[in-house]
N, C-alpha and C. Protein backbone atom coordinates (compact mmCIF):
# COMPACT_ATOMS: atom_id res chain seq x y z
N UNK A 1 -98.35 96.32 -102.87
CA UNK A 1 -97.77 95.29 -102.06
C UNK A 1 -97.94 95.65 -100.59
N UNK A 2 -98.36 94.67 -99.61
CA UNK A 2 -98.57 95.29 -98.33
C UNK A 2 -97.33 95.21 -97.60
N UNK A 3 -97.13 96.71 -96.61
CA UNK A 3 -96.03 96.76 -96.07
C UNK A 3 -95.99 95.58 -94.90
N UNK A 4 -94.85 94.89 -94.14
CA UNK A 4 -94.38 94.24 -93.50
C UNK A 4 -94.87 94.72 -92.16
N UNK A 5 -95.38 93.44 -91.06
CA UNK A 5 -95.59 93.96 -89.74
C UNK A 5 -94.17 94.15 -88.64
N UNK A 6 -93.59 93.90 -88.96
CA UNK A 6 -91.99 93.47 -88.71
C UNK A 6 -90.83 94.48 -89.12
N UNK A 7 -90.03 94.39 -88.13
CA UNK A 7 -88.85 94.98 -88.62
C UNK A 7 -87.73 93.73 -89.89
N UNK A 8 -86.87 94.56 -90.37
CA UNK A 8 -86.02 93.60 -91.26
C UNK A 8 -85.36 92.49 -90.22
N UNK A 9 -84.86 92.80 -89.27
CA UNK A 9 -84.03 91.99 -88.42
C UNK A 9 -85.12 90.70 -87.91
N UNK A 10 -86.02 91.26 -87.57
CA UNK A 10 -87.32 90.28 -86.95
C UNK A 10 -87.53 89.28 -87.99
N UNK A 11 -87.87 90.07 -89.37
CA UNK A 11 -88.06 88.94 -90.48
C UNK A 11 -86.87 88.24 -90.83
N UNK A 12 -85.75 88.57 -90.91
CA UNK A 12 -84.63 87.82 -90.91
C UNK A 12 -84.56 86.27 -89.87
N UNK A 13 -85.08 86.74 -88.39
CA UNK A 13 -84.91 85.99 -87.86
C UNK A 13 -85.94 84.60 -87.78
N UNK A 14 -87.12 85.47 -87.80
CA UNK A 14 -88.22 84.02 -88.09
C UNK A 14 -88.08 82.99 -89.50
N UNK A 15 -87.54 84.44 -90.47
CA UNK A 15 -87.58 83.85 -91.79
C UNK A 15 -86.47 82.12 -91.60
N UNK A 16 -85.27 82.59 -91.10
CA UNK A 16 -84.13 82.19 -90.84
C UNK A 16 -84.17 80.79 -90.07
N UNK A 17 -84.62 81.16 -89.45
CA UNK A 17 -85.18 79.96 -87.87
C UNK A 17 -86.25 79.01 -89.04
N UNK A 18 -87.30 79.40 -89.63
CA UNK A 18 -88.03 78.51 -90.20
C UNK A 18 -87.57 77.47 -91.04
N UNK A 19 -86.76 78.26 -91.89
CA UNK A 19 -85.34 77.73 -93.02
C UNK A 19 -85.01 76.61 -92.06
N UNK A 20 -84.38 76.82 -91.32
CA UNK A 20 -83.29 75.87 -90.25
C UNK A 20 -84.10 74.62 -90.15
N UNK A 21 -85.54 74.85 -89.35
CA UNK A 21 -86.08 73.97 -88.62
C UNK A 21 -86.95 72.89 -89.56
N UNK A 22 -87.71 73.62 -90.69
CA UNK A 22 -88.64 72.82 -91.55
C UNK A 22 -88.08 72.75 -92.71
N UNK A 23 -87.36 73.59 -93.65
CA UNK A 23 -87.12 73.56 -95.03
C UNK A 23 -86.10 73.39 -95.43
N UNK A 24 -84.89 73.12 -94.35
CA UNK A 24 -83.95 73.29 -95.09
C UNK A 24 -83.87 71.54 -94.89
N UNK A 25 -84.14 70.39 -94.82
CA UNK A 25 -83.75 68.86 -94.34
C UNK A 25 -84.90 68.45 -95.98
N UNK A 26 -86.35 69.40 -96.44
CA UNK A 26 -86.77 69.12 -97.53
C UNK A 26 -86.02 69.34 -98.50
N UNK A 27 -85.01 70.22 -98.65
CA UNK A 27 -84.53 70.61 -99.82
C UNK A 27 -83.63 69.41 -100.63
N UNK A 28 -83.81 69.57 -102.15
CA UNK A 28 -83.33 68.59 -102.75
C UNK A 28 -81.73 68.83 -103.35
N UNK A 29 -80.85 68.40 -103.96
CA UNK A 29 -79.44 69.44 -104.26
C UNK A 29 -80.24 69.84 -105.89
N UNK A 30 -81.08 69.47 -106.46
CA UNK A 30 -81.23 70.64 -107.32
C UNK A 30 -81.97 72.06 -106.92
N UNK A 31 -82.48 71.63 -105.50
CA UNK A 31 -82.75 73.03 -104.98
C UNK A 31 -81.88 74.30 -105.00
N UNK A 32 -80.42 73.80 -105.15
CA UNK A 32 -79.66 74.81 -104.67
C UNK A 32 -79.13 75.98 -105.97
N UNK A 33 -79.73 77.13 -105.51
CA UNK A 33 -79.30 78.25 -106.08
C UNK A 33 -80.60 78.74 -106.12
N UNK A 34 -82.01 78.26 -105.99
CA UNK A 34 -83.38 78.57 -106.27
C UNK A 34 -83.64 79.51 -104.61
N UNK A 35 -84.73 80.31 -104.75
CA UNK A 35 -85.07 81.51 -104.30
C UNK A 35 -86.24 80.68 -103.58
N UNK A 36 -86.54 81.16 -102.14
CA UNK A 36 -87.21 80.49 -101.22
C UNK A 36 -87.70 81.39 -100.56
N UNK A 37 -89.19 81.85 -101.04
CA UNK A 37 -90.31 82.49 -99.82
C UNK A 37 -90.71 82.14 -98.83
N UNK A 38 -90.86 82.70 -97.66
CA UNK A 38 -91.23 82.18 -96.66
C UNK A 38 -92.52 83.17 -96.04
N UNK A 39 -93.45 82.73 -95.51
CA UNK A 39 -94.17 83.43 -94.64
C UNK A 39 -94.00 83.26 -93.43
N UNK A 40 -93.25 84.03 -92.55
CA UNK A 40 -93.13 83.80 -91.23
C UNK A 40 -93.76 83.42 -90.65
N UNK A 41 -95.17 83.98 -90.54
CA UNK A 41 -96.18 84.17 -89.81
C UNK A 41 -96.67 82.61 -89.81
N UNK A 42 -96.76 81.20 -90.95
CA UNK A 42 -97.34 80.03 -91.09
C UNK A 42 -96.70 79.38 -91.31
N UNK A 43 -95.05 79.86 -91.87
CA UNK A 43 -94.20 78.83 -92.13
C UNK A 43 -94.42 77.94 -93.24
N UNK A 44 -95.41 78.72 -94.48
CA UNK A 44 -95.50 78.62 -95.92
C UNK A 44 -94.65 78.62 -96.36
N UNK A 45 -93.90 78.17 -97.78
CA UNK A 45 -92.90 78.60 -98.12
C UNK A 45 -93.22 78.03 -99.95
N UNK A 46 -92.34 78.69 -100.78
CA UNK A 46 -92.72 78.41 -102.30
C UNK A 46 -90.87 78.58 -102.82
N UNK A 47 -90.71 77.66 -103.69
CA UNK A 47 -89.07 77.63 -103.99
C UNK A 47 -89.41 77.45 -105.80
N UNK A 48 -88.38 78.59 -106.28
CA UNK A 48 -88.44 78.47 -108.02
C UNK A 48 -87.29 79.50 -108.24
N UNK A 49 -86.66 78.85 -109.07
CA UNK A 49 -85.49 79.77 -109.86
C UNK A 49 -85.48 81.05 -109.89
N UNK A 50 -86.98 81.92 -109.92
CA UNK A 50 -86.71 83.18 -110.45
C UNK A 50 -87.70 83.81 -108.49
N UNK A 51 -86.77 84.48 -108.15
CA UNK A 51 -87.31 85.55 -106.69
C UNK A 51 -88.92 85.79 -107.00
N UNK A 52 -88.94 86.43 -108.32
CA UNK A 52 -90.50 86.95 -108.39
C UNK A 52 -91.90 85.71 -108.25
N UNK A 53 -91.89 84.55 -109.28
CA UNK A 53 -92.27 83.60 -109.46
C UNK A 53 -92.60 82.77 -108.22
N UNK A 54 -91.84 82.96 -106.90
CA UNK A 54 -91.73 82.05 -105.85
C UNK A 54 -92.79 82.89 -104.96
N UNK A 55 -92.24 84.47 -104.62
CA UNK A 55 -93.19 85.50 -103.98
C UNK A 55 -94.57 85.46 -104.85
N UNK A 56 -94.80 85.77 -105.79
CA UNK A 56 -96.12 85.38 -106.23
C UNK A 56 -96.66 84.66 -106.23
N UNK A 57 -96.29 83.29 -106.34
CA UNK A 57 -97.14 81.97 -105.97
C UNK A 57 -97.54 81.76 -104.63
N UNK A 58 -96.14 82.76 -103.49
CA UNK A 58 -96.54 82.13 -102.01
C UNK A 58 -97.78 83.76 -101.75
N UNK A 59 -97.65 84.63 -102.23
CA UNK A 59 -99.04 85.81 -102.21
C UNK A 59 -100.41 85.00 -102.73
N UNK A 60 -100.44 84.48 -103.98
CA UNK A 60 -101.53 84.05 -104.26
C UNK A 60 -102.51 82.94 -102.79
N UNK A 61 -101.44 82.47 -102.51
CA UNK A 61 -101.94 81.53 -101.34
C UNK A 61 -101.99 82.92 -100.16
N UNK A 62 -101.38 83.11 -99.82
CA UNK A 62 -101.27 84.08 -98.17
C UNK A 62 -101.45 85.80 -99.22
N UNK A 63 -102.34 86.08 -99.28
CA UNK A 63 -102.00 87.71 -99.73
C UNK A 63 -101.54 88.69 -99.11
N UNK A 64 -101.69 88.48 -97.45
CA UNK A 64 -101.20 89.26 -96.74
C UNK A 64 -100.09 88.13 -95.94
N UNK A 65 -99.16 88.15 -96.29
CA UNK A 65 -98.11 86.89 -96.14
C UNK A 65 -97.14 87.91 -95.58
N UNK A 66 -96.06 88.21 -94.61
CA UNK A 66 -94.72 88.92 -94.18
C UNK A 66 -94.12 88.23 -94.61
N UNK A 67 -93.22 88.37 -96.11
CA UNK A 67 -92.75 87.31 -96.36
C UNK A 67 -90.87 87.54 -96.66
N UNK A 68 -90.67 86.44 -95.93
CA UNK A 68 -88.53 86.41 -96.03
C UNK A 68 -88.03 85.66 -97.18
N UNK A 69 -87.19 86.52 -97.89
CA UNK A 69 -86.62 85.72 -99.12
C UNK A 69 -85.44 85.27 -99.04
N UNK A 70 -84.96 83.71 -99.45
CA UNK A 70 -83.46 83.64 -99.53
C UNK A 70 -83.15 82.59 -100.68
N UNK A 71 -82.36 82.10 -100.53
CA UNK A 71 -81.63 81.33 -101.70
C UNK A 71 -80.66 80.14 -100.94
N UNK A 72 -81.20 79.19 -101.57
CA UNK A 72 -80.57 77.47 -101.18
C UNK A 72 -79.40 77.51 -101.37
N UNK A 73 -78.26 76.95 -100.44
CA UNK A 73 -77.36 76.98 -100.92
C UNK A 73 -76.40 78.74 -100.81
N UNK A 74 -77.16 79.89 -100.18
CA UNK A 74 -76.24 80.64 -100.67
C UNK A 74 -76.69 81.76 -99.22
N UNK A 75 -75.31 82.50 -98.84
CA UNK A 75 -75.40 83.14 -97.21
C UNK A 75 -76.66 84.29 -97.16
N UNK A 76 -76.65 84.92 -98.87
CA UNK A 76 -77.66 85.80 -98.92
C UNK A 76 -78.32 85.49 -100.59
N UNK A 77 -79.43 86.57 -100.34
CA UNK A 77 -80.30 86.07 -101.70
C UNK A 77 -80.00 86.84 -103.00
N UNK A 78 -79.51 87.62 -102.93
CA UNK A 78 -78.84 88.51 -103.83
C UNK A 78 -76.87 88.88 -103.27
N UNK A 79 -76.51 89.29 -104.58
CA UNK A 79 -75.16 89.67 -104.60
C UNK A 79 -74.42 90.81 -105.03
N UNK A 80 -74.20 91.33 -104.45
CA UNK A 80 -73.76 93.14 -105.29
C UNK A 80 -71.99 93.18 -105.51
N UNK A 81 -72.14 93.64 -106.43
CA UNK A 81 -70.72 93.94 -106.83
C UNK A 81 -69.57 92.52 -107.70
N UNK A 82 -68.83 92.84 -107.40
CA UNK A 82 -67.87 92.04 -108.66
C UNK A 82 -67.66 90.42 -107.97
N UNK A 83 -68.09 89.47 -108.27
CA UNK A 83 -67.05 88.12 -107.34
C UNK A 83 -65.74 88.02 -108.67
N UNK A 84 -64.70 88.01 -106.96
CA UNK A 84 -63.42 87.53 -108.53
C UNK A 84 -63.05 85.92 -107.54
């Protein structure tokens, strides 16, 4: 997998900003809970239920893609620990 030209914060932020500006007004409400690649760098993006499935489809197109992951609908893309 190729390493990132970017720091995490940098990709956070383009990733983030792209979300805002182009993808998030496409999204449908069954979008929400699905996993959303982004390539910073073109502002590509690939959305599917499963994290891996979405990054692989948006690599096959961009192979060298910097790519930001998140989730519709949710503050981060993963969740650690117990929700009560």
């Amino acid at each position: 997998m190729p390493a990132t030209k970017r720091t995490l914060n940098e990709l956070a932020s383009l990733g983030e900003d792209i979300f805002n500006r182009q993808i998030r007004l496409a999204l449908r409400p069954e979008d929400d809970g699905r996993f959303i690649a982004i390539d910073v760098e073109s502002g590509d993006y690939e959305i599917d239920g499963a994290d891996y499935a979405a990054i692989t489809r948006l690599r096959a197109r961009k192979p060298t893609a910097d790519i930001w992951l998140m989730r519709a609908g949710h503050k981060a893309a993963y969740r650690i620990g117990v929700v009560r």
